[in-house]
Structure formats: structure tokens, C-alpha cells
C-alpha atoms as a PDB file:
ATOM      1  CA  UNK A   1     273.659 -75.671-113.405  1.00  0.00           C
ATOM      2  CA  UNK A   2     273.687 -78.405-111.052  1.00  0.00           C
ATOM      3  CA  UNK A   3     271.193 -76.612-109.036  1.00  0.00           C
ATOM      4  CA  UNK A   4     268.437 -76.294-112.020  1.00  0.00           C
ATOM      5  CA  UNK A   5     269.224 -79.960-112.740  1.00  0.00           C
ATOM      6  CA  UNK A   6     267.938 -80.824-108.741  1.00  0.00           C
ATOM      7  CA  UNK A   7     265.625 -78.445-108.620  1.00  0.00           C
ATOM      8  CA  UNK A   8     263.854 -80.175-111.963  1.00  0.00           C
ATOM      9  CA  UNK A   9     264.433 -83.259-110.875  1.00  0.00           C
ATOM     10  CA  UNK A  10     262.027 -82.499-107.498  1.00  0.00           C
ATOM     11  CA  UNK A  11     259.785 -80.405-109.234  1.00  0.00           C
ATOM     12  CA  UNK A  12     259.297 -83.781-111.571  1.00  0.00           C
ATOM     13  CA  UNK A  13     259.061 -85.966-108.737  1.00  0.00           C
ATOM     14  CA  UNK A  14     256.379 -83.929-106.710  1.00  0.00           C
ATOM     15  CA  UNK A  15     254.639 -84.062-110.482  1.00  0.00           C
ATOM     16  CA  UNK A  16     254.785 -87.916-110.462  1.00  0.00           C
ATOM     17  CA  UNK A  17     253.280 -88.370-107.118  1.00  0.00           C
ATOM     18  CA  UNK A  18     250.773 -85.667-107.517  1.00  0.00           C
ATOM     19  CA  UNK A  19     249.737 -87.923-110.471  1.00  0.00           C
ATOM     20  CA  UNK A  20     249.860 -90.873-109.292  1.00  0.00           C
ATOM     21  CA  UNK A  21     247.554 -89.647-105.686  1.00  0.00           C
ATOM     22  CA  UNK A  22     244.918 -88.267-108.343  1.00  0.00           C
ATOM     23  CA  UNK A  23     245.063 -91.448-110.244  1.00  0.00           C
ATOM     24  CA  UNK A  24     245.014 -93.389-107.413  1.00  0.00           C
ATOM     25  CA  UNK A  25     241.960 -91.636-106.562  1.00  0.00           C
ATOM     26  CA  UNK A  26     240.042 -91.644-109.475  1.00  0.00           C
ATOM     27  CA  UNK A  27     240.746 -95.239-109.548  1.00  0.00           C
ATOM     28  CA  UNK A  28     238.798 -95.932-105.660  1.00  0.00           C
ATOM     29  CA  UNK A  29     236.163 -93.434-106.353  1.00  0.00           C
ATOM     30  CA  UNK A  30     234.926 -95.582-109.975  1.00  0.00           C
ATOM     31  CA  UNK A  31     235.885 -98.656-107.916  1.00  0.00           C
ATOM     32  CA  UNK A  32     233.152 -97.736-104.875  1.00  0.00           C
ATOM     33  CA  UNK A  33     230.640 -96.013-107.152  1.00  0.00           C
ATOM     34  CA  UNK A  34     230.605 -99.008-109.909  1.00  0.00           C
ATOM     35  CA  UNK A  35     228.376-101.192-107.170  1.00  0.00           C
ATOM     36  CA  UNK A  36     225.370 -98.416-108.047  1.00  0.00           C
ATOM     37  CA  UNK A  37     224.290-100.639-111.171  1.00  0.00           C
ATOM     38  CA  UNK A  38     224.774-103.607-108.654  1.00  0.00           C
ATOM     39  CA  UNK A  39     222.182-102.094-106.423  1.00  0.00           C
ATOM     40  CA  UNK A  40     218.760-101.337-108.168  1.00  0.00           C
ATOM     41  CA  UNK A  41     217.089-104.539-106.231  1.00  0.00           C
ATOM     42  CA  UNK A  42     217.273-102.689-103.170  1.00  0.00           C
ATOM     43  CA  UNK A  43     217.446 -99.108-103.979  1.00  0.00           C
ATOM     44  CA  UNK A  44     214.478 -97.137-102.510  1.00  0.00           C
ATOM     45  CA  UNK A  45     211.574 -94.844-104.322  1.00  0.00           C
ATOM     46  CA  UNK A  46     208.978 -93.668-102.414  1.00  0.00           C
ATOM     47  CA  UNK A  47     209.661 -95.442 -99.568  1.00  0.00           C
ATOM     48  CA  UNK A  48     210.174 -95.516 -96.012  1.00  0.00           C
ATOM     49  CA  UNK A  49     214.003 -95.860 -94.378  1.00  0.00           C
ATOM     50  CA  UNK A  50     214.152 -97.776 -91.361  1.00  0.00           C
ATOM     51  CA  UNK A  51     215.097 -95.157 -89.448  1.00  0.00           C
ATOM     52  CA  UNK A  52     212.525 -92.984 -87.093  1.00  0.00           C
ATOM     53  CA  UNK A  53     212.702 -90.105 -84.409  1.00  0.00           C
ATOM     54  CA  UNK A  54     210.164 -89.443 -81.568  1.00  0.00           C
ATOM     55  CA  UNK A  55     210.007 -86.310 -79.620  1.00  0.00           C
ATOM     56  CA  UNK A  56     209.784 -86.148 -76.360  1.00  0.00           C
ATOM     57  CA  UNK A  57     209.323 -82.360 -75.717  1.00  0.00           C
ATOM     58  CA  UNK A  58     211.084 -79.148 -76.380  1.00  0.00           C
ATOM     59  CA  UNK A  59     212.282 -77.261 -73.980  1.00  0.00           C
ATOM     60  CA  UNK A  60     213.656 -73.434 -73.516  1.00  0.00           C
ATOM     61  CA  UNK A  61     216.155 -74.070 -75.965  1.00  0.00           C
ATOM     62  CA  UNK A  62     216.822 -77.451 -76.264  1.00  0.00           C
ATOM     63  CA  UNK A  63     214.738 -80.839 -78.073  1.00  0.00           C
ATOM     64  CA  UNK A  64     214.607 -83.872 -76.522  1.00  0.00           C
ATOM     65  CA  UNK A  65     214.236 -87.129 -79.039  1.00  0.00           C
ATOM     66  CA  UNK A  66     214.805 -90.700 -79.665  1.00  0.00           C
ATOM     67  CA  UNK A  67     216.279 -91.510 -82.924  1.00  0.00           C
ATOM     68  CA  UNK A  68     215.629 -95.797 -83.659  1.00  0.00           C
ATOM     69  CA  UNK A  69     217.463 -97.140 -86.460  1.00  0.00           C
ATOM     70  CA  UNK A  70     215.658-100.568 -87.762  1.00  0.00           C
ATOM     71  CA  UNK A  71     216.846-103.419 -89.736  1.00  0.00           C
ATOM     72  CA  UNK A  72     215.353-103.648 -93.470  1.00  0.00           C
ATOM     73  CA  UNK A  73     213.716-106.472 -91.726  1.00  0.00           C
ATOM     74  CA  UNK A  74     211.983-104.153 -88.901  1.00  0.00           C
ATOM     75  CA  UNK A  75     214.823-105.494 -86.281  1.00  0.00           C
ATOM     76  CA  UNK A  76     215.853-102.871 -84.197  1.00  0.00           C
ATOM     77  CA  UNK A  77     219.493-102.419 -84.263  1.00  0.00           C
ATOM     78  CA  UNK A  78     220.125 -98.861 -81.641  1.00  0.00           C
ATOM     79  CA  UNK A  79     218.785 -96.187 -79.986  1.00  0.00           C
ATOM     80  CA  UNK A  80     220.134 -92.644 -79.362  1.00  0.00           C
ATOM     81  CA  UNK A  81     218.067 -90.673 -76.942  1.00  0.00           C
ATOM     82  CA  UNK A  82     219.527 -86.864 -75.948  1.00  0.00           C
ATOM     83  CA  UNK A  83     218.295 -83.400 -75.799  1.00  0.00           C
ATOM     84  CA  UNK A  84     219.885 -81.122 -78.794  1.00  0.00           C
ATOM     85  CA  UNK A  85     220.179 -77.491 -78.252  1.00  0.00           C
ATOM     86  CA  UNK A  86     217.611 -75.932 -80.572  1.00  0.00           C
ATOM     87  CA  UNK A  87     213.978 -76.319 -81.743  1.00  0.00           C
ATOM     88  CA  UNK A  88     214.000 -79.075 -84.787  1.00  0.00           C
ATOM     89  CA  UNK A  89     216.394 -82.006 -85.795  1.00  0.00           C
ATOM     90  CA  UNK A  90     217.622 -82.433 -89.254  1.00  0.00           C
ATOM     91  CA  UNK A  91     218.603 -85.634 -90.175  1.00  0.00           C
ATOM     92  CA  UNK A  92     222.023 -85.127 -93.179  1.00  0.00           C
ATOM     93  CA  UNK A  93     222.882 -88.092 -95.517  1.00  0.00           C
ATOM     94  CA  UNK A  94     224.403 -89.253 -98.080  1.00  0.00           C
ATOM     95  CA  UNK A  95     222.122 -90.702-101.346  1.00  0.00           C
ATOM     96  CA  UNK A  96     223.861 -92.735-104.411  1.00  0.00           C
ATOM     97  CA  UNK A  97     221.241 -93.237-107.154  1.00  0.00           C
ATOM     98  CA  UNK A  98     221.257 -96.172-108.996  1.00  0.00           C
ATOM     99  CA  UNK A  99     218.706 -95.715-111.689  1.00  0.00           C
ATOM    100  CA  UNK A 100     215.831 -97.183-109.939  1.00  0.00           C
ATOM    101  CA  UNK A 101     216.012 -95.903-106.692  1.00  0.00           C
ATOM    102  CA  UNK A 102     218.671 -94.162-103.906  1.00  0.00           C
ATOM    103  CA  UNK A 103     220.929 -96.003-101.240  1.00  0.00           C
ATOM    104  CA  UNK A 104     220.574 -93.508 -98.224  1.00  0.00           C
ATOM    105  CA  UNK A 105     223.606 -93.640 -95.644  1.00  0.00           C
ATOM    106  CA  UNK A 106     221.789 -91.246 -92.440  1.00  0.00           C
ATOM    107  CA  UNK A 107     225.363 -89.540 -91.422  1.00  0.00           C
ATOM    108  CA  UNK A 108     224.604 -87.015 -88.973  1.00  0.00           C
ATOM    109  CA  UNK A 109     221.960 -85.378 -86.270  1.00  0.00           C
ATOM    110  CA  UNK A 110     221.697 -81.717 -86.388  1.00  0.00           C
ATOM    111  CA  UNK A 111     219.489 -78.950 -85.341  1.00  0.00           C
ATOM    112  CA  UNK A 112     218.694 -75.178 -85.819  1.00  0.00           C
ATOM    113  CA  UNK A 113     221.352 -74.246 -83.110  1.00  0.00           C
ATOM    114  CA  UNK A 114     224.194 -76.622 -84.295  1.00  0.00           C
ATOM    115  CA  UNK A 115     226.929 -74.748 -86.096  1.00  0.00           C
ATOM    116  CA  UNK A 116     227.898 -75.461 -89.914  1.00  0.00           C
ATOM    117  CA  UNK A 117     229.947 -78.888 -90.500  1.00  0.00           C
ATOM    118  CA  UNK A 118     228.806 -80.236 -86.893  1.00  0.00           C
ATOM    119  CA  UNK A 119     226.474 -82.523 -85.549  1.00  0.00           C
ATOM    120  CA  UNK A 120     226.406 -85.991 -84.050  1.00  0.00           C
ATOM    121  CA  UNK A 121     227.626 -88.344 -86.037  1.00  0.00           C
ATOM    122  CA  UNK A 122     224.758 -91.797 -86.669  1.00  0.00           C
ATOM    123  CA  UNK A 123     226.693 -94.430 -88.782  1.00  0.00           C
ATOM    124  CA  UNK A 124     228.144 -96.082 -85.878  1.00  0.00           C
ATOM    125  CA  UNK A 125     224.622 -96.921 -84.733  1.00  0.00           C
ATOM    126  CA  UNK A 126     224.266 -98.914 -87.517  1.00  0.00           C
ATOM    127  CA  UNK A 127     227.031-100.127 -89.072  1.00  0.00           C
ATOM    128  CA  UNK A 128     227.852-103.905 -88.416  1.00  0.00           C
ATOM    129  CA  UNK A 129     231.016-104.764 -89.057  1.00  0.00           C
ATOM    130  CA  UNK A 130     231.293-102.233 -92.201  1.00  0.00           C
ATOM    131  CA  UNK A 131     227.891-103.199 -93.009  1.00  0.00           C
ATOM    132  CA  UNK A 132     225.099-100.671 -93.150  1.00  0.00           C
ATOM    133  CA  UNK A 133     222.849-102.815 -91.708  1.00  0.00           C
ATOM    134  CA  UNK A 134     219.910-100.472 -92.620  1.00  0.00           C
ATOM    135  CA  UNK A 135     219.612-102.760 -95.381  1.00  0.00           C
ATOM    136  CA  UNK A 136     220.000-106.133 -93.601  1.00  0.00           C
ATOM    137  CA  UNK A 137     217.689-108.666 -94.608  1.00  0.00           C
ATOM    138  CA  UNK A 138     217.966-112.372 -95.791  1.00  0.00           C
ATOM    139  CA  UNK A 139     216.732-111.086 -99.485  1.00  0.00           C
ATOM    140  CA  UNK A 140     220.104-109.216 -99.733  1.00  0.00           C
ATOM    141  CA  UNK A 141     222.633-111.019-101.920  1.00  0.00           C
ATOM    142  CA  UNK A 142     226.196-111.750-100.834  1.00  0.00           C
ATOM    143  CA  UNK A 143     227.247-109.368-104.283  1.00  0.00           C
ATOM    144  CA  UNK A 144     224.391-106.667-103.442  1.00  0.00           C
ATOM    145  CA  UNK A 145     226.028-106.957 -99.757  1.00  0.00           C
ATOM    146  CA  UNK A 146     229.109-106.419-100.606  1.00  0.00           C
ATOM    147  CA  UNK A 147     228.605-103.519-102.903  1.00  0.00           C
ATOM    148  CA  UNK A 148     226.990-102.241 -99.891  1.00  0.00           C
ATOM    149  CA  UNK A 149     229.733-102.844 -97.924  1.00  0.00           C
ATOM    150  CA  UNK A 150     232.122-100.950-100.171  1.00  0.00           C
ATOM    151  CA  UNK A 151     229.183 -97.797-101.246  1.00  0.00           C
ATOM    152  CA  UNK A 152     228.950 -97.271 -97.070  1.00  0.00           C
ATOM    153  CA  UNK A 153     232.523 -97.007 -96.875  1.00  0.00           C
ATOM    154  CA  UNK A 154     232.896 -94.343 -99.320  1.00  0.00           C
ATOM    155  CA  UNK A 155     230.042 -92.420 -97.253  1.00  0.00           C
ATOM    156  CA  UNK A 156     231.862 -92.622 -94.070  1.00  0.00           C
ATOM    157  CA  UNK A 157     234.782 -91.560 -95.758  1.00  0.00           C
ATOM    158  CA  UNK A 158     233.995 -88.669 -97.066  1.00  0.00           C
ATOM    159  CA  UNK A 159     234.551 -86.068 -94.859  1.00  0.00           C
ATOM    160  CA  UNK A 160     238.227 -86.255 -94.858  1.00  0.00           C
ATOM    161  CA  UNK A 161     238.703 -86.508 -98.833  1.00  0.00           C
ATOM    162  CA  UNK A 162     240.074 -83.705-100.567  1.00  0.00           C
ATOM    163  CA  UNK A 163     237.882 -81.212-101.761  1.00  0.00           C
ATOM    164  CA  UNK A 164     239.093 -81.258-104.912  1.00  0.00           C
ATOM    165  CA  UNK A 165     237.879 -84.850-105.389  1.00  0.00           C
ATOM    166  CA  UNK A 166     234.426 -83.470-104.877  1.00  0.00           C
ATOM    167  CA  UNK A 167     231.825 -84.126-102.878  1.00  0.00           C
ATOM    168  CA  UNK A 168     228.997 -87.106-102.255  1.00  0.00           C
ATOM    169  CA  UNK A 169     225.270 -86.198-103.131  1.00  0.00           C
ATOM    170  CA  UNK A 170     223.815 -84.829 -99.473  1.00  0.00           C
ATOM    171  CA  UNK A 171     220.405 -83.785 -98.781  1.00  0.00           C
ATOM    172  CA  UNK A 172     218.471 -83.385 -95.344  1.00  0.00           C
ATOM    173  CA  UNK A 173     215.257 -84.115 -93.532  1.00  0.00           C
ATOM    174  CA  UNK A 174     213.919 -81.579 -91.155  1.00  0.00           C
ATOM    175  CA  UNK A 175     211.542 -82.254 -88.199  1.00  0.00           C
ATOM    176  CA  UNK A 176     209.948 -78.530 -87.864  1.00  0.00           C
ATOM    177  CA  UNK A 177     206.267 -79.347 -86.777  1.00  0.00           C
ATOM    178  CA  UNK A 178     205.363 -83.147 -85.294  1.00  0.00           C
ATOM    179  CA  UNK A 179     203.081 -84.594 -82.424  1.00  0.00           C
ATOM    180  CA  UNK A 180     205.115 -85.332 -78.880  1.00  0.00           C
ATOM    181  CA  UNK A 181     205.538 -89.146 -78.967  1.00  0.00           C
ATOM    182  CA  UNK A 182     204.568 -89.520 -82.594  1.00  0.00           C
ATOM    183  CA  UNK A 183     207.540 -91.824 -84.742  1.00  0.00           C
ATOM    184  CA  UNK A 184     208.158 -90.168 -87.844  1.00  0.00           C
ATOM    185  CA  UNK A 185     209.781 -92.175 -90.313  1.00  0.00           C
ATOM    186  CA  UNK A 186     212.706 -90.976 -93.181  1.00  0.00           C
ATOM    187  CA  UNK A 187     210.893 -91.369 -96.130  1.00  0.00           C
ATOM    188  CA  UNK A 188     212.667 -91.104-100.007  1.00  0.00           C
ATOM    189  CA  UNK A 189     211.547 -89.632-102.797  1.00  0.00           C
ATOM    190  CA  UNK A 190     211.809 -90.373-106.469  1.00  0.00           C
ATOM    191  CA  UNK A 191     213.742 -87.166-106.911  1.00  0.00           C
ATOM    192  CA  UNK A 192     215.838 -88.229-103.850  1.00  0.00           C
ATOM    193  CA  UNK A 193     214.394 -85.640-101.912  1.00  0.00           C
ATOM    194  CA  UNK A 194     214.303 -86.991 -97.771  1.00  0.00           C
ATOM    195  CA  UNK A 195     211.402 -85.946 -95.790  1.00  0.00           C
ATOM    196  CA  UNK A 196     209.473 -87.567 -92.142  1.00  0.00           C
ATOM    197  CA  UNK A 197     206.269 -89.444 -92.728  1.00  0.00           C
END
């Protein structure tokens, strides 16, 4: 008897905290998604994302590139030049609609040759102090910034959230045919389909 009596009372405190995690969770995910109604000012449509790659050349079995992430402003904030092992680089991010447009968060480099749930991760090369300073300009407001500032953090997050929480909205750009030395540009669609112009 006294053993049912422990055993219930574990079985009700695992309950409670398995509860209180999802709650808990629910909670942060409404708190970083509300911002997307805060956003529509800035959200992009048919636009360009300050964010380009040039190829250098392709070798036997490798691509050689420079990737230039820009400020909304046209400031450039990094580089990352390197040689992948494959024959086109696919850009993966993260979109959050907002109605009138998509915040993209660029996450990771991939190519043909790199194997499922790798790549090199690209956030760092533009993140300023928890900023995604993609969208830095002096026409952002300290409230759209900030909404910013908590949407980005959600998108870097991601990866080690439970799967049961779900998952954010990903799609990816593919550079498959391009001129040597050419910048192509991520460009959004309405649908919040990415592509390189």
C-alpha cells in the first residue's frame, strides 16, 4: 500500500512537470512569434536579401564561393570564402510571415555532397549582438528591432527544441547553373519561395 501511494505520488509529479515544460513552452513560442504582426514594415515580397554568393570555380568535386552578407543599408557586415565538396550551394533558412511579407533568417550553407542535417552554419556572420543585422538600417524602429531581436532568437534556437514542439517554416535556395564571378543575390517571393537573382 505504501508503495502504490509513492509510486502515484511520482507518477503525479513527473505529470506536473511534464505540464508545466509544455506550458512553459507554449508560452515562449506565442511570446517570440507575437512580434510577426510587429513586423510587416520590414517584411520582404519580391525582394532582394542582402545576402549574395559568387563562384569562383568548381573543381573535381568541390565549389569554391564567396558568400557576402550586407546590411539592409548595403553595409557589408562578413565574408565567408571556402571550397564545399560538391557541385552547387544551397542556401537553408528560416521564413516567419507576417501578412505582408517574410523575415528570412539564412541558417546554413550546404551542397549536393553535404549529408542530411549538416552544413555550415551562417548566423554568426551576421548576428550583432543578437541582432540579425540583415535588417539593420536607421528606418528600423527600436519595437520592430526588438521583435527582431527576439524572432532571430527563436531561429537560432531551433535546432535543439523538441520535436514535438514542431518545427520553424524552412525553405532553400539552390545555386545549380550561374556565371564564374557573377553575385547572385537571395531573392523572396510572395509565396515565400527563396531563389538567386
Amino acid at each position: 500500500m505504501i508503495l502504490n501511494k509513492k509510486f502515484t505520488l511520482r507518477a503525479l509529479i513527473v505529470f506536473s512537470a511534464i505540464l508545466l515544460i509544455c506550458v512553459t513552452a507554449l508560452l515562449l513560442i506565442v511570446y517570440y512569434w507575437a512580434p510577426e504582426a510587429e513586423l510587416r514594415g520590414i517584411a520582404l515580397s519580391d525582394s532582394t536579401l542582402p545576402v549574395s554568393v559568387t563562384v569562383y570555380g568548381r573543381g573535381a568535386n568541390t565549389i569554391s564561393a564567396r558568400i557576402v552578407f550586407y546590411s539592409a543599408d548595403g553595409n557589408v557586415l562578413n565574408t565567408l570564402e571556402r571550397s564545399w565538396p560538391g557541385w552547387e550551394i544551397t542556401i537553408d533558412a528560416v521564413l516567419a510571415g507576417t501578412g505582408s511579407g517574410w523575415i528570412v533568417f539564412p541558417l546554413t550553407v550546404l551542397t549536393d555532397e553535404t549529408r542530411s542535417g549538416k552544413g555550415v552554419s551562417i548566423t554568426r556572420y551576421y548576428n550583432k549582438t543578437g541582432f540579425p543585422a540583415l535588417y539593420d538600417t536607421s528606418r528600423v524602429t527600436t519595437h520592430e528591432r526588438n521583435a527582431l531581436k527576439r524572432l532571430f532568437a527563436l531561429a537560432r534556437t531551433e535546432s535543439w527544441m523538441p520535436v514535438a514542439l514542431g518545427s520553424l517554416y524552412h525553405t532553400q535556395a539552390t545555386l545549380r547553373d550561374f556565371e564564374t564571378g557573377v553575385e547572385y543575390f537571395l531573392f523572396v517571393g510572395k509565396s515565400g519561395s527563396l531563389s538567386f537573382r
